[in-house]
Protein backbone atom coordinates (compact mmCIF):
# COMPACT_ATOMS: atom_id res chain seq x y z
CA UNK A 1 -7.75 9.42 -52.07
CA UNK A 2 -9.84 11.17 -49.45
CA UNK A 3 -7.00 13.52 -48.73
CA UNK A 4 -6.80 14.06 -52.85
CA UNK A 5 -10.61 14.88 -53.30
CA UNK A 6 -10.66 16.95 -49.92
CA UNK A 7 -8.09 19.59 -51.68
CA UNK A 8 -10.23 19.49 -54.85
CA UNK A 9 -13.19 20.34 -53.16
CA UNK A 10 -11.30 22.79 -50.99
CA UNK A 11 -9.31 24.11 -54.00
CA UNK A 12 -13.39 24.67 -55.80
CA UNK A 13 -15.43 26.01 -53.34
CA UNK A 14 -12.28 28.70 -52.23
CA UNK A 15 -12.24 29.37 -55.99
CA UNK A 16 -15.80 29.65 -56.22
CA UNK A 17 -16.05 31.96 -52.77
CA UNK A 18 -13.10 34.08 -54.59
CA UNK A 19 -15.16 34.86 -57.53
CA UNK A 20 -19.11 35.88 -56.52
CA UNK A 21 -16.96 38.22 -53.37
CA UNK A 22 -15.16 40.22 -56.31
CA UNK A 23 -18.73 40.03 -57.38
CA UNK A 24 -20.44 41.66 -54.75
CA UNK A 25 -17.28 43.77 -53.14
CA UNK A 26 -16.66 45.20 -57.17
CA UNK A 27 -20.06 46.18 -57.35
CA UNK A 28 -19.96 47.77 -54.01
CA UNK A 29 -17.15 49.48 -54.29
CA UNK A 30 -18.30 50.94 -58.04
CA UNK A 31 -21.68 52.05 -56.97
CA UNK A 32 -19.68 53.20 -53.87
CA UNK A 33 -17.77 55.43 -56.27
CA UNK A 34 -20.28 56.15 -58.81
CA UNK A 35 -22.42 58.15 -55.82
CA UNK A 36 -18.97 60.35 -55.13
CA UNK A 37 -18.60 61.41 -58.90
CA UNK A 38 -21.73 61.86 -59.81
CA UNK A 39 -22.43 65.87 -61.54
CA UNK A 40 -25.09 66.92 -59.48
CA UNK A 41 -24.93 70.84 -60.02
CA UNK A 42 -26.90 70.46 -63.50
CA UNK A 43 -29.09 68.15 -61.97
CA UNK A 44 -33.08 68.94 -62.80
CA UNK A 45 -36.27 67.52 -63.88
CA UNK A 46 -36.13 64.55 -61.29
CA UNK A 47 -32.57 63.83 -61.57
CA UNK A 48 -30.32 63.82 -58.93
CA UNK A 49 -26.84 63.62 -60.73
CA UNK A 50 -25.08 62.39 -64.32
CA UNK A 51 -21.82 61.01 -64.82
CA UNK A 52 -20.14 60.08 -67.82
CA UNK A 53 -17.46 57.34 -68.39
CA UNK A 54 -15.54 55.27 -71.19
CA UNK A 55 -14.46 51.82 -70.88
CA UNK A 56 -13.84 48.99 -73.15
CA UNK A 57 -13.96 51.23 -76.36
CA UNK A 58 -17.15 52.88 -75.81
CA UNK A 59 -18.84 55.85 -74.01
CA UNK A 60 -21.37 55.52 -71.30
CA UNK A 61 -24.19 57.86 -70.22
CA UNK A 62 -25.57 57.27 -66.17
CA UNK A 63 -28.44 58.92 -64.81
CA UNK A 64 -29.86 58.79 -60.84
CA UNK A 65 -33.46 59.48 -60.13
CA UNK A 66 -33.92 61.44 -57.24
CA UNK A 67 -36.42 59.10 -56.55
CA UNK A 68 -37.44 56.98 -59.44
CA UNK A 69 -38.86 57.62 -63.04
CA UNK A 70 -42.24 58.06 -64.03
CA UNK A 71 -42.72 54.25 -65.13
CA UNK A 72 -40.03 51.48 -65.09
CA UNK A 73 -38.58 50.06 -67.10
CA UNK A 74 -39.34 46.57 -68.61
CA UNK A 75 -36.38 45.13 -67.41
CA UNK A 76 -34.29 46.13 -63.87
CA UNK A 77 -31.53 44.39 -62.81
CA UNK A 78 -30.58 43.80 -59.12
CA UNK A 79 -27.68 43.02 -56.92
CA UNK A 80 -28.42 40.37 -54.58
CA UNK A 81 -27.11 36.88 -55.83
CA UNK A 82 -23.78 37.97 -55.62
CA UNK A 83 -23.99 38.15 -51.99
CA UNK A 84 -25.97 35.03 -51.85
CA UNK A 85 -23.60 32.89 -53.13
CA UNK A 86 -20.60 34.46 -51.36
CA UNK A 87 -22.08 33.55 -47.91
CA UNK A 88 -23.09 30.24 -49.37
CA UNK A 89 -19.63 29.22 -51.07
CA UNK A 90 -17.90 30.79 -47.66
CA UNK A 91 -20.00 28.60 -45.37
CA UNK A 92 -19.56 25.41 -47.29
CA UNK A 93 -15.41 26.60 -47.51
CA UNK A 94 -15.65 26.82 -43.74
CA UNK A 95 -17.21 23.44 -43.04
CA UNK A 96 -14.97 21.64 -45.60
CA UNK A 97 -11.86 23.44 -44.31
CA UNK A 98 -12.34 24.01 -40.50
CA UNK A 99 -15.41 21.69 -39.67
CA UNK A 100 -14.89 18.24 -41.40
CA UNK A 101 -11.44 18.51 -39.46
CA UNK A 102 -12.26 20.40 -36.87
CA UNK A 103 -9.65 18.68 -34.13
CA UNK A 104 -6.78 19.60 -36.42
CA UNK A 105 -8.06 23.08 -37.63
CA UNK A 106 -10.07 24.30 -34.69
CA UNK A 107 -8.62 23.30 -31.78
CA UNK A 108 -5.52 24.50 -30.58
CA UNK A 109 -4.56 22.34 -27.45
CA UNK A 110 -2.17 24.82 -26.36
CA UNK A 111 -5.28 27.55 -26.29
CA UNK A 112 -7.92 25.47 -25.43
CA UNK A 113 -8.34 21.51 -25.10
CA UNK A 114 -11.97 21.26 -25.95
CA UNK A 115 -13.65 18.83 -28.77
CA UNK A 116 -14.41 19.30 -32.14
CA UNK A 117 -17.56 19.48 -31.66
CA UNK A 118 -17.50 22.36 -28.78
CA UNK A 119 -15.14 23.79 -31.28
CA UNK A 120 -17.95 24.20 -34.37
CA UNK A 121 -20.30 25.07 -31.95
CA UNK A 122 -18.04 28.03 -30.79
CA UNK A 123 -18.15 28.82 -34.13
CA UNK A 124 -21.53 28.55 -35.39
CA UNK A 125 -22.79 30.67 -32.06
CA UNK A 126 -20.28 33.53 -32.62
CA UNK A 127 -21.94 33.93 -36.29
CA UNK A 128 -26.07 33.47 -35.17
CA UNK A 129 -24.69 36.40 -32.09
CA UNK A 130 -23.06 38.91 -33.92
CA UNK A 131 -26.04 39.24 -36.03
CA UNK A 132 -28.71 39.05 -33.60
CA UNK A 133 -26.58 41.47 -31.57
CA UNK A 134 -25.98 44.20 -34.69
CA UNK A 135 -29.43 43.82 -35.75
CA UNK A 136 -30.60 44.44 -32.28
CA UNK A 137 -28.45 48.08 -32.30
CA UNK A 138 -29.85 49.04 -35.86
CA UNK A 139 -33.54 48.54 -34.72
CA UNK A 140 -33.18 50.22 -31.22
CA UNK A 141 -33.13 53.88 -30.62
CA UNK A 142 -29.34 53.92 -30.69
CA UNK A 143 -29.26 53.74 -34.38
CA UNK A 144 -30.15 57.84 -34.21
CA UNK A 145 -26.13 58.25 -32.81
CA UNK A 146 -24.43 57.01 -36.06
CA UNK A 147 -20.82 57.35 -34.25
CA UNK A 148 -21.97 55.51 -30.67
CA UNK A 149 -24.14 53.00 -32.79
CA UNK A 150 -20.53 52.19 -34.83
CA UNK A 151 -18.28 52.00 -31.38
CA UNK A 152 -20.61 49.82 -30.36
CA UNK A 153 -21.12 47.42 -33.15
CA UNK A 154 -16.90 48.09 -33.00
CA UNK A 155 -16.78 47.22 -28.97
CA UNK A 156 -18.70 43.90 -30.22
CA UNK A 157 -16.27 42.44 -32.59
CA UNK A 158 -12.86 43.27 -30.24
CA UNK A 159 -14.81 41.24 -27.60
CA UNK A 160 -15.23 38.38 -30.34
CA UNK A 161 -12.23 38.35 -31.47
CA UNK A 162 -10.44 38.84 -27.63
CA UNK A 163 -13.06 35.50 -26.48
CA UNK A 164 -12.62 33.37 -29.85
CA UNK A 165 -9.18 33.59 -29.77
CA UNK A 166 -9.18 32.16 -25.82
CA UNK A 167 -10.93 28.95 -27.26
CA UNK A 168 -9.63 28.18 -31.24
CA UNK A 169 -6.78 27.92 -33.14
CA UNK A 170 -5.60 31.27 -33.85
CA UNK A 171 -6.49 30.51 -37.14
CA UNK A 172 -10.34 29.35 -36.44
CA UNK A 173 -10.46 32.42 -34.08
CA UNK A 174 -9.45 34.88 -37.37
CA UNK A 175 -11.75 33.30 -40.26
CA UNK A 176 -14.97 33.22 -37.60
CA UNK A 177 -14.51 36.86 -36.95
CA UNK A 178 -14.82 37.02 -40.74
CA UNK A 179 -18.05 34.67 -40.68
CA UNK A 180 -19.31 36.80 -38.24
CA UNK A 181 -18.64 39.91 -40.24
CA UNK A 182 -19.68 38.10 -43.40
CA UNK A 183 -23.06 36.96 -42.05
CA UNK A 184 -24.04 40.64 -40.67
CA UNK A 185 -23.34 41.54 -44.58
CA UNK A 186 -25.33 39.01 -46.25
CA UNK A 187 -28.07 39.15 -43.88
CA UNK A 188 -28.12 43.13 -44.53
CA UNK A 189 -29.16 42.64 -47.76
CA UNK A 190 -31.40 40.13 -47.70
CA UNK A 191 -33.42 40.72 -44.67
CA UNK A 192 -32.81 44.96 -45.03
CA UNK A 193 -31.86 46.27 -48.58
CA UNK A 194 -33.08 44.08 -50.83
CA UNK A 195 -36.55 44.66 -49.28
CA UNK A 196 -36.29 48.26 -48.82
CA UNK A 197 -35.50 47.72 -52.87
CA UNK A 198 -39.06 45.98 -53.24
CA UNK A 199 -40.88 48.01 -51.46
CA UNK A 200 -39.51 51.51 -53.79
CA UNK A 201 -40.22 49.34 -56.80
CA UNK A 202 -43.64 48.47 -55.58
CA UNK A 203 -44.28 51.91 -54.63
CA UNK A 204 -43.96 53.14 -58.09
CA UNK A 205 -45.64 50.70 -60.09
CA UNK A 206 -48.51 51.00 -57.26
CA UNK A 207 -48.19 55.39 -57.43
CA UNK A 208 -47.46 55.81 -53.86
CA UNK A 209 -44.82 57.38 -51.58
CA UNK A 210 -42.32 53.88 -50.47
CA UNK A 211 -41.85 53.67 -47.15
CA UNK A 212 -39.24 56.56 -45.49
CA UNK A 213 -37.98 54.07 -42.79
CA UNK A 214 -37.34 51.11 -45.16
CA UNK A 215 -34.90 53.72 -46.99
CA UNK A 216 -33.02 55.23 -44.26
CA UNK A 217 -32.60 51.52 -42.55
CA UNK A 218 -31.19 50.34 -45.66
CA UNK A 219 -28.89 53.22 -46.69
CA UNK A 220 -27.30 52.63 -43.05
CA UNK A 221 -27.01 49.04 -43.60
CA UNK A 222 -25.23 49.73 -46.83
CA UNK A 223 -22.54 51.81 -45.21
CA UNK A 224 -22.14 49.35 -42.80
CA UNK A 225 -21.34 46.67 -45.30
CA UNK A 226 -18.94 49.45 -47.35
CA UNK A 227 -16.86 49.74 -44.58
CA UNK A 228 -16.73 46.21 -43.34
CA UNK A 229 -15.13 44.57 -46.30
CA UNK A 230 -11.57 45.74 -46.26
CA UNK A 231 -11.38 44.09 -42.51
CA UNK A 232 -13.47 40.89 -44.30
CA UNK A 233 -10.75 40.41 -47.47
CA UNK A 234 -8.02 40.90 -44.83
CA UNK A 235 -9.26 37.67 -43.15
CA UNK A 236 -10.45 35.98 -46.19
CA UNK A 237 -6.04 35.80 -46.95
CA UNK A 238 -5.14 35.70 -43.30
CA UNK A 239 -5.13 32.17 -42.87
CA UNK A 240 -2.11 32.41 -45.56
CA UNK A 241 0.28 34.66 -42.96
CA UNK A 242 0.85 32.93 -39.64
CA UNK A 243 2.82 35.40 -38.25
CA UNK A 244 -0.38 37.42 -37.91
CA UNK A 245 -3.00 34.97 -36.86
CA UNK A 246 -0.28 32.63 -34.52
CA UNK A 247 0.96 35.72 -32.75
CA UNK A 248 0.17 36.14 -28.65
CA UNK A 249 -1.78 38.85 -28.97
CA UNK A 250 -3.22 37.76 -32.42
CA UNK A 251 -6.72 39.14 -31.39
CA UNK A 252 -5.15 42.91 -30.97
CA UNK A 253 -3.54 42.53 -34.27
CA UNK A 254 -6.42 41.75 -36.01
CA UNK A 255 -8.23 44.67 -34.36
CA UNK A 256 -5.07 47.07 -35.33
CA UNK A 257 -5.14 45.74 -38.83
CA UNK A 258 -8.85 46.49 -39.18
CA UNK A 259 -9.07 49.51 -37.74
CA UNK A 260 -6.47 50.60 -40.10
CA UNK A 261 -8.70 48.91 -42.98
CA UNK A 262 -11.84 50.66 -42.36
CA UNK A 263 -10.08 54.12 -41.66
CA UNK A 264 -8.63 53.42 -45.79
CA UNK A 265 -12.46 52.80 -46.71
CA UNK A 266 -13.28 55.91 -45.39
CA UNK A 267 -10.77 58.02 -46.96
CA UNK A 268 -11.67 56.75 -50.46
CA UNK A 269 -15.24 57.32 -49.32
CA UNK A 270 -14.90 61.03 -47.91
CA UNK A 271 -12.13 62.44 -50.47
CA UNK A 272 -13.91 63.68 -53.06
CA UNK A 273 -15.62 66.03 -50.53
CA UNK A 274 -14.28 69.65 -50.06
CA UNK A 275 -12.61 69.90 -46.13
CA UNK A 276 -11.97 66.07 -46.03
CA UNK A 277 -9.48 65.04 -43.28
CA UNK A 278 -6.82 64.58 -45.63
CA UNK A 279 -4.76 62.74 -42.34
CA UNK A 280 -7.13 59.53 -42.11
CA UNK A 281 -5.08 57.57 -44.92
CA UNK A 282 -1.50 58.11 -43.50
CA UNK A 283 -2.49 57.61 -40.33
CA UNK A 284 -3.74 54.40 -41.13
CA UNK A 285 -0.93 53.93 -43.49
CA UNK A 286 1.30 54.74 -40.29
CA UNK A 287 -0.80 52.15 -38.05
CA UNK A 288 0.43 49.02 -40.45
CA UNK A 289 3.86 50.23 -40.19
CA UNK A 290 4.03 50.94 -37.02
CA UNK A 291 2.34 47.48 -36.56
CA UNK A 292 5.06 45.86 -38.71
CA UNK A 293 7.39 47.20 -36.88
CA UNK A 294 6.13 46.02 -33.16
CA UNK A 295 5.59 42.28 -34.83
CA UNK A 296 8.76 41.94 -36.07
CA UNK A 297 10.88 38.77 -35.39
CA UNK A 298 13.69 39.16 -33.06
CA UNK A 299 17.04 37.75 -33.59
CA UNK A 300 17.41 34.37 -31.35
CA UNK A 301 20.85 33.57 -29.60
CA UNK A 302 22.53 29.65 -28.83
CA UNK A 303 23.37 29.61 -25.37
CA UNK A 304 23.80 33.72 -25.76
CA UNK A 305 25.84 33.16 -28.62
CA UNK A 306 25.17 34.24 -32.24
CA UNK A 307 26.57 31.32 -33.93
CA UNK A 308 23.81 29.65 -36.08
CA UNK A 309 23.92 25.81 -36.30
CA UNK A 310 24.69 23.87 -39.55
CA UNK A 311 21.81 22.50 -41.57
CA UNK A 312 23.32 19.10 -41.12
CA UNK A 313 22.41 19.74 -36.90
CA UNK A 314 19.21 21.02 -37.52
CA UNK A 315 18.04 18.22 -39.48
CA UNK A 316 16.93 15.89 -36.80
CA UNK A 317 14.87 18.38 -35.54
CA UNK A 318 13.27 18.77 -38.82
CA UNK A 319 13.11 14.70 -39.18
CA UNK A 320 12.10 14.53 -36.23
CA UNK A 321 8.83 17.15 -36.06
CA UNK A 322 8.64 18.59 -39.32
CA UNK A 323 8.95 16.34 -42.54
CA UNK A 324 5.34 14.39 -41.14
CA UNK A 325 3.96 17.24 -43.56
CA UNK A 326 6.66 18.77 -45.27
CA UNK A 327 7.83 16.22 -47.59
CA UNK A 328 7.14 15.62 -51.39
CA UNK A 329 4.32 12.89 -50.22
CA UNK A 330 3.19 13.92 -46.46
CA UNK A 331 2.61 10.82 -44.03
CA UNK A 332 0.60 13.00 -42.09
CA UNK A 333 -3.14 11.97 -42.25
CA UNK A 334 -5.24 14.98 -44.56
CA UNK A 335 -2.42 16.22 -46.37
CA UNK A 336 -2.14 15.56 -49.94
CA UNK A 337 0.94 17.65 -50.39
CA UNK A 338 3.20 19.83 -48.38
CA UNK A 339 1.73 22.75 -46.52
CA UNK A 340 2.06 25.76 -48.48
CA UNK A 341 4.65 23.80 -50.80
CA UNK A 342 7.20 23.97 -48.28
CA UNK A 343 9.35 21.12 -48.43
CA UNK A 344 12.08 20.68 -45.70
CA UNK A 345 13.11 16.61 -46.58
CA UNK A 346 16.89 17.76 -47.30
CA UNK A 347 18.96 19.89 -46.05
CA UNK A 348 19.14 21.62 -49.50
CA UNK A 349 15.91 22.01 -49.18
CA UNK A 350 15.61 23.23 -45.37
CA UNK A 351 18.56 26.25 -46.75
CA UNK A 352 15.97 27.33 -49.50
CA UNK A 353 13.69 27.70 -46.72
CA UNK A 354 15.33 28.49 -43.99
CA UNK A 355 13.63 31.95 -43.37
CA UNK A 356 10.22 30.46 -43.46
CA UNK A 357 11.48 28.42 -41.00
CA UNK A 358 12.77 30.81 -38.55
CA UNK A 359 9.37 32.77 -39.12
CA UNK A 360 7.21 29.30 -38.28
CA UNK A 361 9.06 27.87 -35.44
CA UNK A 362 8.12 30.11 -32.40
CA UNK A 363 4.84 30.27 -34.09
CA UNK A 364 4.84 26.03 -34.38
CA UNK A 365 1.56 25.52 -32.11
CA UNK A 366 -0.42 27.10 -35.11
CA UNK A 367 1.62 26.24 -37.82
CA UNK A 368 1.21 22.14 -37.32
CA UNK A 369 -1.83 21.07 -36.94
CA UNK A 370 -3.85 20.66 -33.35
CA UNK A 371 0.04 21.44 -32.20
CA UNK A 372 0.96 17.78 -32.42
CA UNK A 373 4.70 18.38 -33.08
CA UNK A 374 5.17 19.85 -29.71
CA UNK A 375 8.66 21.88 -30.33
CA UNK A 376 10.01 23.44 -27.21
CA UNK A 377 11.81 25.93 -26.04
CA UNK A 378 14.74 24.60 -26.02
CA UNK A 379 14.69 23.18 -29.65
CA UNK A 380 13.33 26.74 -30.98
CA UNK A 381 16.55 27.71 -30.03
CA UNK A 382 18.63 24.84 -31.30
CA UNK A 383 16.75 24.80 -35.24
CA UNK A 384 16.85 28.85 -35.11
């Protein structure tokens, strides 16, 4: 039953984490692309720019204020709760996924052999230090060098990733890069934009010029979180591809991978401006292939044969190691049902499979949990 409810909760609080992100990434990415479009070159009488749009059957009419109108309006909506409650849903996700569990979902023995509890703690510190760290950089001086403020911020989270992935699960090591990323967002707007948003509001109710610095720190803060979240909803559906995460040098991919994620934000950001480098989306395009390419699986020999086994000789191996928690009704304590609904309890069943199979075995320390099956070498090569 504990198992059962565990999933539900799981299954509600991913669901829940799923819907307020869309939230707050949708609404980035609009206002995002409402700033590129808008037509500035009739703009006058304190307006910056006007754009017009249909959706849904109707025509709609949007102005931006230079600065801000003469009196406000009664009513003025704002964007904050969405971000709220994305941080909020993804830290309870994380506990009830990685920390009530945390010797089967954090710790990798074959990585590190630590506790649980050094485990979470791991975690939880690589979250509080990446935004101490980034918030550190965007108050010093360094924040005048846009480009050496972003390597550095950049140079922060390969180290993260390089060190986390030395002591978790590769797994763990991915979705607490995320976290980390996450936080730095959330905490932007709460502790950065959303009172830089105050303070204009207050300024014109009160007549007075807002604060300049409150502006410019939260336009940069803004851009940071624009071109974080393609990197962020790569990891929020990471823990889904193993081959990614469970690779040896799964730190390096996930640097490749975002890398070529913010260099896509940036072309959608740049190309409505005349000049744009036109080359920054296929060579990022060209990065994931050529990334594809590097990761793919090589073809395994028997004894430097080619002969493949029969499914009726592989299935000890899979009785043996693998139908714990691939089976109809896992045995293996805090599964409810099959990982990923792969079930490998026949051999009919192992043949519908069988190239999810030869994906997961090499990969088996991070596909089974805390590595308790413990396949070697030479059995990769036999169930391959």
């Amino acid at each position: 039953m504990e198992a059962y409810l565990h999933d539900w909760l799981s299954l509600l609080l991913r669901w829940a984490h799923f819907i307020t992100g869309v939230a707050w990434i949708g609404a980035s990415f609009y206002f995002n692309w409402l700033e590129n479009h808008l037509e500035r070159q009739n703009a006058a009488g304190g307006i910056a720019g006007d754009l017009w749009a249909v959706h849904g059957g109707g025509f709609y009419h949007l102005e931006k204020y230079e600065v801000a109108p003469e009196r406000l309006p009664p009513t003025l909506h704002w964007f904050k709760y969405e971000a709220y409650f994305t941080w909020i849903t993804g830290f309870a996700l994380l506990c009830t996924v990685y920390y009530w569990n945390a010797g089967a979902f954090l710790v990798d023995r074959s990585v590190a052999d630590i506790p649980g509890w050094q485990a979470i703690a791991i975690g939880s510190a690589s979250m509080a230090l990446s935004w101490l760290f980034y918030d550190l950089l965007c108050r010093s001086p360094l924040k005048r060098n846009g480009s050496f403020l972003a390597l550095l911020v950049f140079s922060w989270f390969v180290t993260l990733a390089w060190l986390l992935s030395e002591f978790l699960s590769g797994r763990a090591a991915y979705v607490h890069v995320g976290a980390a990323i996450g936080t730095i967002m959330v905490a932007n707007v709460f502790f950065v934009i959303i009172p830089s948003q105050k303070d204009l509001v207050a300024a014109v109710s009160e007549n007075r010029e807002p604060e300049g610095d409150k502006g410019k720190n939260a336009l940069m803060r803004s851009r940071h979180n624009n071109y974080f979240t393609l990197p962020v909803l790569f990891i929020m559906i990471s823990n889904h591809y193993a081959g990614t995460y469970a690779h040896p040098w799964n730190w390096l991919v996930l640097i490749a991978i975002s890398i070529a994620g913010v260099g896509i934000r940036h072309w959608f950001n740049i190309r409505h401006l005349p000049g744009h480098n036109r080359w920054i989306l296929p060579l990022s395009l060209l990065l994931l292939a050529g990334l594809i390419l590097v990761m793919s699986p090589q073809p395994l020999s028997i004894d430097g044969g080619d002969a493949s086994p029969s499914s009726a000789a592989v299935m000890p191996l899979i009785n043996e190691h693998c139908v714990n928690c691939h089976a109809v009704k896992p045995e293996h304590p805090g599964f409810a049902a099959p990982p990923l609904g792969v079930v490998l309890d026949s051999e009919r069943s192992l043949e519908a499979n069988a190239s999810r199979v030869y994906q997961s075995v090499p990969i088996s320390h991070e596909t089974a949990p805390r590595n308790v099956i413990r396949i070697s070498p030479v059995s990769d090569s036999a169930g391959c």
